[in-house]
Protein backbone atom coordinates (compact mmCIF):
# COMPACT_ATOMS: atom_id res chain seq x y z
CA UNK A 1 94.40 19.46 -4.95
CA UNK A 2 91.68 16.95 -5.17
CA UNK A 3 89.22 17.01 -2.39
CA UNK A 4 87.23 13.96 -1.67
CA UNK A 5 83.27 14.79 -1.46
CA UNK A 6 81.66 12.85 1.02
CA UNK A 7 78.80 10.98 -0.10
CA UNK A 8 75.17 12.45 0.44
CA UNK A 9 73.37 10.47 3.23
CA UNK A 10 70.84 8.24 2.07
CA UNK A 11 67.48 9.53 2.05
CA UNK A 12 64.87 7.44 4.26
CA UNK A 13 61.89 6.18 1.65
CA UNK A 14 58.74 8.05 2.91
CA UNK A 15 55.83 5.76 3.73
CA UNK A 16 53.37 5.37 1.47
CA UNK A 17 50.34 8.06 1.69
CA UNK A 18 47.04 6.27 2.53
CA UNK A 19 44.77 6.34 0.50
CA UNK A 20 41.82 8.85 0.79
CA UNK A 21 38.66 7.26 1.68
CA UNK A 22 35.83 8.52 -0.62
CA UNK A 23 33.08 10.53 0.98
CA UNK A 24 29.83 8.87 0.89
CA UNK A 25 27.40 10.67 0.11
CA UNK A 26 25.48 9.71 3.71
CA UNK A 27 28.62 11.66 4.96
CA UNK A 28 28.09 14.37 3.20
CA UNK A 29 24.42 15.35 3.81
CA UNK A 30 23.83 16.58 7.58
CA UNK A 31 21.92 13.92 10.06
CA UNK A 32 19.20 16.50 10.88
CA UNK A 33 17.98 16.81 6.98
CA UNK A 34 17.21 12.86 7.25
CA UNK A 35 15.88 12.78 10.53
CA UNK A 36 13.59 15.38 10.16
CA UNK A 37 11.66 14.10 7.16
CA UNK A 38 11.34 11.22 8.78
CA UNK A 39 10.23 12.14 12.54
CA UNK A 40 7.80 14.28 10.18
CA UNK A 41 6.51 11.44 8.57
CA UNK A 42 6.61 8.82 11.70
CA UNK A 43 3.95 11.85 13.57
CA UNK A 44 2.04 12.06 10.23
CA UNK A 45 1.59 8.35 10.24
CA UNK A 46 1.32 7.88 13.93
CA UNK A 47 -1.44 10.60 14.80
CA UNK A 48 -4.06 8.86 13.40
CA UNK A 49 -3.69 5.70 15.05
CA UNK A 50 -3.74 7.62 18.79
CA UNK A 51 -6.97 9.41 17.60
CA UNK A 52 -8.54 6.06 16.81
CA UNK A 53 -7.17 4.76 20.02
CA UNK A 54 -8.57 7.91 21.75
CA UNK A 55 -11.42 7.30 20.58
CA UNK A 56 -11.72 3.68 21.22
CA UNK A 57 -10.60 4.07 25.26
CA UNK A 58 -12.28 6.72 26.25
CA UNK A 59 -15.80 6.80 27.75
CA UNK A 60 -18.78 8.20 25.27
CA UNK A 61 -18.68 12.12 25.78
CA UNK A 62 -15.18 12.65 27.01
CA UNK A 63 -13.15 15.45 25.49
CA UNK A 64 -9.96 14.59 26.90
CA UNK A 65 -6.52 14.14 24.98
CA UNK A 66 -5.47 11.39 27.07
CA UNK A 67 -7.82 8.21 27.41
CA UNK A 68 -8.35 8.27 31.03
CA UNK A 69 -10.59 6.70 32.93
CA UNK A 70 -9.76 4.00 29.88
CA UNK A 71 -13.28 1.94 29.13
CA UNK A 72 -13.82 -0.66 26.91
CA UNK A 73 -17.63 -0.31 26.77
CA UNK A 74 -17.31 0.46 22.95
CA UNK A 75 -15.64 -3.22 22.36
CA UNK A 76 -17.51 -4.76 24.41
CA UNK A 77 -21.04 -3.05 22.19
CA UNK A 78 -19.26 -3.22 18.75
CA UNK A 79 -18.47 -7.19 19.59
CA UNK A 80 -21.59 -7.82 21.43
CA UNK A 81 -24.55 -5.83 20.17
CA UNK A 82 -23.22 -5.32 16.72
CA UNK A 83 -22.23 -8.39 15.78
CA UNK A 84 -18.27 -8.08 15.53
CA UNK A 85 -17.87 -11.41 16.22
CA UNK A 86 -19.48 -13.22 13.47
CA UNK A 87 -17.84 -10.71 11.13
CA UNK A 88 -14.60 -11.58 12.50
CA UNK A 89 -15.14 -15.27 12.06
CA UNK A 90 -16.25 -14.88 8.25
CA UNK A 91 -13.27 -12.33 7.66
CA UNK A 92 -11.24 -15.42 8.82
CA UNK A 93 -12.99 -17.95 6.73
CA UNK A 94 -12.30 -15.59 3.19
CA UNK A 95 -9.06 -14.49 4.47
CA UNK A 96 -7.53 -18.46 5.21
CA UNK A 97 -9.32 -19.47 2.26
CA UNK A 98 -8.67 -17.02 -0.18
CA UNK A 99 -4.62 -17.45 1.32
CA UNK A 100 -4.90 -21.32 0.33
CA UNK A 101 -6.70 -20.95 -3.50
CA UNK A 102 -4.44 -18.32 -4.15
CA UNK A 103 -1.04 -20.34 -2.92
CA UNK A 104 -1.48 -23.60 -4.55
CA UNK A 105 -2.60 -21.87 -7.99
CA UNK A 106 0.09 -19.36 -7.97
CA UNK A 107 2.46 -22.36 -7.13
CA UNK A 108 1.47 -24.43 -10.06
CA UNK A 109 1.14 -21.63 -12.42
CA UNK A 110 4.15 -20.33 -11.77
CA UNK A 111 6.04 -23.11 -12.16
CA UNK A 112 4.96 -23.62 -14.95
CA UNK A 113 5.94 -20.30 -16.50
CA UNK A 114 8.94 -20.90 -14.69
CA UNK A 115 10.06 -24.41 -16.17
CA UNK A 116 8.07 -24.63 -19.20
CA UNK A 117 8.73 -22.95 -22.61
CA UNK A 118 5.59 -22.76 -24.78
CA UNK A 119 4.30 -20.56 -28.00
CA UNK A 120 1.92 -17.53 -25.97
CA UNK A 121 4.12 -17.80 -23.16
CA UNK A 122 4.98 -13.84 -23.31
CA UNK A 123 1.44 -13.00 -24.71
CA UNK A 124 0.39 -15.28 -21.60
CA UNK A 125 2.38 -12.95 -19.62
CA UNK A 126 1.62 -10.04 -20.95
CA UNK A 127 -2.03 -10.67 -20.38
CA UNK A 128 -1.30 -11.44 -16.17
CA UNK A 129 0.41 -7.85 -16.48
CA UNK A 130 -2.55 -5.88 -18.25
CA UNK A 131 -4.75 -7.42 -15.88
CA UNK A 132 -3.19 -5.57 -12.72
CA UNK A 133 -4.49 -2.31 -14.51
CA UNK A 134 -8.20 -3.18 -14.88
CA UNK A 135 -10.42 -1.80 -11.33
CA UNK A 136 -11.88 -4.29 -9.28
CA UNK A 137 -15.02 -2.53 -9.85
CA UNK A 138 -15.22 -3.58 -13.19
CA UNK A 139 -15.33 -7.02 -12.70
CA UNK A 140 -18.53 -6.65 -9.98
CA UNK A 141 -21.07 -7.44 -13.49
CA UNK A 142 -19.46 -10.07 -15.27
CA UNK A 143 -18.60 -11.88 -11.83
CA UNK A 144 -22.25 -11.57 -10.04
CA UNK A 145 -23.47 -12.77 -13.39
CA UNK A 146 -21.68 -15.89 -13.08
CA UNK A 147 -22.25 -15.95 -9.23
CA UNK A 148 -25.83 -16.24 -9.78
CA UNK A 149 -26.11 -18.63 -12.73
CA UNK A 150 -24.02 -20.85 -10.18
CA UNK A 151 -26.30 -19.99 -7.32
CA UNK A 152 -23.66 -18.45 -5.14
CA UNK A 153 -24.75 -15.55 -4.21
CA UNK A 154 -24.84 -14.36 -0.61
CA UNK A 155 -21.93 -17.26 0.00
CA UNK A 156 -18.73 -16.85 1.55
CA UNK A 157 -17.64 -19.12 -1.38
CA UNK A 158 -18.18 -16.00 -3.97
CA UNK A 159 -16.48 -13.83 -2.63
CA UNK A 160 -13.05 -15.83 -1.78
CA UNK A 161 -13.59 -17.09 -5.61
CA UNK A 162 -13.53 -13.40 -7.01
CA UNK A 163 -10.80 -12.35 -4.33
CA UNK A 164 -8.66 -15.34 -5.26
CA UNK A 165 -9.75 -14.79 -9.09
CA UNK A 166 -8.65 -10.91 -8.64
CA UNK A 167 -4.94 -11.87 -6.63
CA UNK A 168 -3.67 -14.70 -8.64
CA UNK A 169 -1.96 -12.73 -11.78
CA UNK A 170 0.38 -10.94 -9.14
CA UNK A 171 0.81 -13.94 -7.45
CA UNK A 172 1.65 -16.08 -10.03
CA UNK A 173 4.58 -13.36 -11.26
CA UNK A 174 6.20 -13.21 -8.22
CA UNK A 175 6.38 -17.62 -7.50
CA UNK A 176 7.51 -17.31 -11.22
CA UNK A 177 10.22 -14.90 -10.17
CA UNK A 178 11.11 -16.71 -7.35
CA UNK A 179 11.23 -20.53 -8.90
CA UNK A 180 13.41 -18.91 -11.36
CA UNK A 181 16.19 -18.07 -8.66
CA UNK A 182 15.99 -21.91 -7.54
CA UNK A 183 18.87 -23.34 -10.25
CA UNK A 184 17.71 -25.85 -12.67
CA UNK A 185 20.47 -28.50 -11.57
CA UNK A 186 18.95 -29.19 -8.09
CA UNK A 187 16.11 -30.94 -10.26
CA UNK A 188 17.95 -32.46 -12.39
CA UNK A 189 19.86 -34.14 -9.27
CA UNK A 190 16.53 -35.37 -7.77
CA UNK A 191 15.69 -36.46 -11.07
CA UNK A 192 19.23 -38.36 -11.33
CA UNK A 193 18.42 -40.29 -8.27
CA UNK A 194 15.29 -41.38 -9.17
CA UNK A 195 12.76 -39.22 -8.33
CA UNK A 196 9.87 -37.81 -10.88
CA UNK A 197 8.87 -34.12 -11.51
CA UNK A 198 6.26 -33.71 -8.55
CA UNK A 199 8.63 -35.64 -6.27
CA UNK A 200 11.87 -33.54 -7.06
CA UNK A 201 9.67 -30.92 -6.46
CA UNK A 202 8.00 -31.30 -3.14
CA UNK A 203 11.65 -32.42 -1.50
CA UNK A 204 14.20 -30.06 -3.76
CA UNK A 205 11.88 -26.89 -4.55
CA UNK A 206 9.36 -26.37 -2.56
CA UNK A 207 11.46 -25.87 0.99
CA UNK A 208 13.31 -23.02 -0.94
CA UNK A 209 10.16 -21.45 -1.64
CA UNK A 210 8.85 -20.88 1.88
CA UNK A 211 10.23 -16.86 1.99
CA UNK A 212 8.07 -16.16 -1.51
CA UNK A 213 5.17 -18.29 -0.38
CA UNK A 214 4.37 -16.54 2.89
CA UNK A 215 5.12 -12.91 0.75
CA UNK A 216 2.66 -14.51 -1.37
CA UNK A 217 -0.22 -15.71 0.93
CA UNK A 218 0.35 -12.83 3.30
CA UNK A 219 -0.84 -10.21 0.33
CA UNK A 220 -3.73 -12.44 -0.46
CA UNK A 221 -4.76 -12.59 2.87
CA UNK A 222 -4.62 -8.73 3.60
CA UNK A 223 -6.31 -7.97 0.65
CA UNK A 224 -8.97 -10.68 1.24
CA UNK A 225 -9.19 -8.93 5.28
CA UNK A 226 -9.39 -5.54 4.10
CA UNK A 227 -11.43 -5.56 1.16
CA UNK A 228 -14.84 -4.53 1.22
CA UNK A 229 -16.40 -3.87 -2.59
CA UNK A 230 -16.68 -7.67 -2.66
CA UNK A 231 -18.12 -8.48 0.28
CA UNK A 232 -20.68 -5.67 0.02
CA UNK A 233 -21.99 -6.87 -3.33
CA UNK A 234 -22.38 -10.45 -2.99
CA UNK A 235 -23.24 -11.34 0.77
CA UNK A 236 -26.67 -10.13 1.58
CA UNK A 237 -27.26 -11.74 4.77
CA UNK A 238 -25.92 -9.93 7.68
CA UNK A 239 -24.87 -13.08 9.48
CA UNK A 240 -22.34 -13.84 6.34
CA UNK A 241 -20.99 -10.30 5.81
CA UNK A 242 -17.33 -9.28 6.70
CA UNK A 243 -15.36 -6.41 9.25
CA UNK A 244 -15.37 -4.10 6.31
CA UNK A 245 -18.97 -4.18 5.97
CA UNK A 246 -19.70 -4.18 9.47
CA UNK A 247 -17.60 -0.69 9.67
CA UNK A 248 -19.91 0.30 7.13
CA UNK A 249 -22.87 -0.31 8.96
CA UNK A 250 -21.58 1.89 12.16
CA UNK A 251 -21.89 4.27 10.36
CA UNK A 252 -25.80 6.05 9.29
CA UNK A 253 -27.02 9.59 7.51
CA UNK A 254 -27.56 11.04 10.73
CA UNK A 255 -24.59 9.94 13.07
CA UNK A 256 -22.01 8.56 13.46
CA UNK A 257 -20.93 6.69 16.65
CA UNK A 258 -17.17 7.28 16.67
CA UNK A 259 -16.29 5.32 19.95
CA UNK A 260 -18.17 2.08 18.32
CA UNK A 261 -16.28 2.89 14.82
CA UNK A 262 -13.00 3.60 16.57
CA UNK A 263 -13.22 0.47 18.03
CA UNK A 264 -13.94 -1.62 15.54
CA UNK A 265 -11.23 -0.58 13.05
CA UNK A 266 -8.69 -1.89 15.95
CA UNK A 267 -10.58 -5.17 15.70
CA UNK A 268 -9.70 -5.03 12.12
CA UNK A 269 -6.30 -3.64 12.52
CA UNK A 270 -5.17 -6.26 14.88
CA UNK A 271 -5.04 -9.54 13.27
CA UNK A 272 -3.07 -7.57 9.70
CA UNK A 273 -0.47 -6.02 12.82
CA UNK A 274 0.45 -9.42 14.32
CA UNK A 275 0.43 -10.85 11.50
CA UNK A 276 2.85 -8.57 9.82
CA UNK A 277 4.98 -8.56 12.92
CA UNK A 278 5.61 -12.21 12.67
CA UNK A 279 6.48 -12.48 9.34
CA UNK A 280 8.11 -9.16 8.33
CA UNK A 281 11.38 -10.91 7.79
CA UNK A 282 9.76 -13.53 5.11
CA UNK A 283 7.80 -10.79 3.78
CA UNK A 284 10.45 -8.00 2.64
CA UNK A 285 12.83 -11.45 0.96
CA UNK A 286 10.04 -12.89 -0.85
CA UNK A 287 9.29 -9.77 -2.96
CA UNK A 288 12.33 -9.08 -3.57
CA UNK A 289 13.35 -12.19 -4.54
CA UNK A 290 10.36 -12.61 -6.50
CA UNK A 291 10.64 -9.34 -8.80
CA UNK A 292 14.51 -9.88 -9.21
CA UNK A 293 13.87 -11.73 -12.34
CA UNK A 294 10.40 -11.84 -14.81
């Protein structure tokens, strides 16, 4: 007797599995163990500038935590009766002028090593590297010598020479870096349609260099602000000298008048802050794009 065997049901096809999502490895380290570090740090950074601010708003004497009354008698004296004005002013003057030197050489320079093929080109290079491990101290000699065969000393022209002198290697890496990410062919177009190098330049490159050019000036103008061996060693004449040798002068063997100090260094800090704010976007794409290529 043959007995028919019913057929097996057909089995439904399973979906497929999804796929696993790989752990990160932000997923796998706990929030708290980066927020920590970096509340940490934030205070440690932060601290500083209240105690300066304390400082500054509070009247002479006080021993309070919290600036109140709030005063600005120690502006008012460190602007006034010390002569924070005409330091700001001359702190402008390097700082615009030292921005402008700096730019245009840096833009010709490094276009050139950008464009241009020639024999020393990597010695050339080479040399604009070594040169961002020699102090600015050490060039205080050679450069007053020069200063004072030229009759420049105790001239605001001296010292935006020697800071423009001391940023332009750097500078002139990063334009480099950054012409080099502009392609080739958009020249050649201009070229094509009848324009010459300059020209092709000034319509074709130069707009796509505005993010490395304010990275560029910016650092040349912060440095010019803030520094203070320079200023110190060729300006003699208080009437010429700069906010970081007017801090210096706050401050005597005896005493120290930490209201008139405090205030000052937020004179200083000020202009470096806004300007920072304004152009923070510019400023993080330019070196980057800059030091993608060398």
């Amino acid at each position: 007797m043959i007995t028919e065997i019913a057929p097996a049901p057909e089995r439904v096809a399973a979906p497929p599995a999804r796929p696993r999502r790989k752990r990160r490895a932000w997923d796998e380290v706990p929030r708290w163990h980066i927020y920590l570090p970096l509340t940490v740090y934030l205070l440690f950074t932060l601290v500083p500038f209240y105690w300066i601010l304390l400082f500054a708003l509070r009247p002479a004497g006080s021993t309070s935590l919290v600036p109140w009354p709030m005063t600005f008698d120690h502006f008012e004296k460190v602007w006034n009766e010390r002569a924070f004005g005409t330091y700001f002013q001359n702190s402008v003057l390097v700082g615009l002028a030292t921005l402008v030197m700096t730019t245009l050489v840096a833009l010709a320079g490094g276009y050139a090593l950008a464009r241009f093929d020639f024999r020393v080109k990597k010695a050339f290079m080479l040399a604009l590297l070594c040169t961002q491990f020699v102090p600015g101290a050490l060039l205080l000699v050679p450069l007053f010598e020069i200063f004072a065969n030229l009759r420049m000393i105790n001239s605001l022209g001296s010292v935006v020479l020697a800071e423009t002198v001391f940023q332009l290697p750097l500078s002139m890496i990063l334009i480099s870096g950054f012409i080099r990410n502009v392609p080739y062919s958009l020249e050649e177009a201009a070229w094509v349609d009848g324009c010459d190098r300059f020209t092709a330049f000034r319509i074709v490159v130069l707009p796509l260099l505005r993010p490395g050019l304010i990275a560029v000036g910016s650092f040349a103008f912060v440095h010019a602000w803030n520094h203070f061996l320079f200023a110190l060693m060729f300006l003699s004449d208080q009437g010429k000298q700069t906010i970081p040798v007017g801090l210096n002068t706050l401050m005597s063997a005896d005493s120290v008048d930490l209201g008139a100090l405090a205030a000052g260094g937020i004179i200083a800090a000020v202009p470096v802050v806004i300007v920072f704010a304004f152009i923070q976007k510019w400023l993080i794409t330019g070196f980057s794009a800059g030091a993608v290529k060398g």
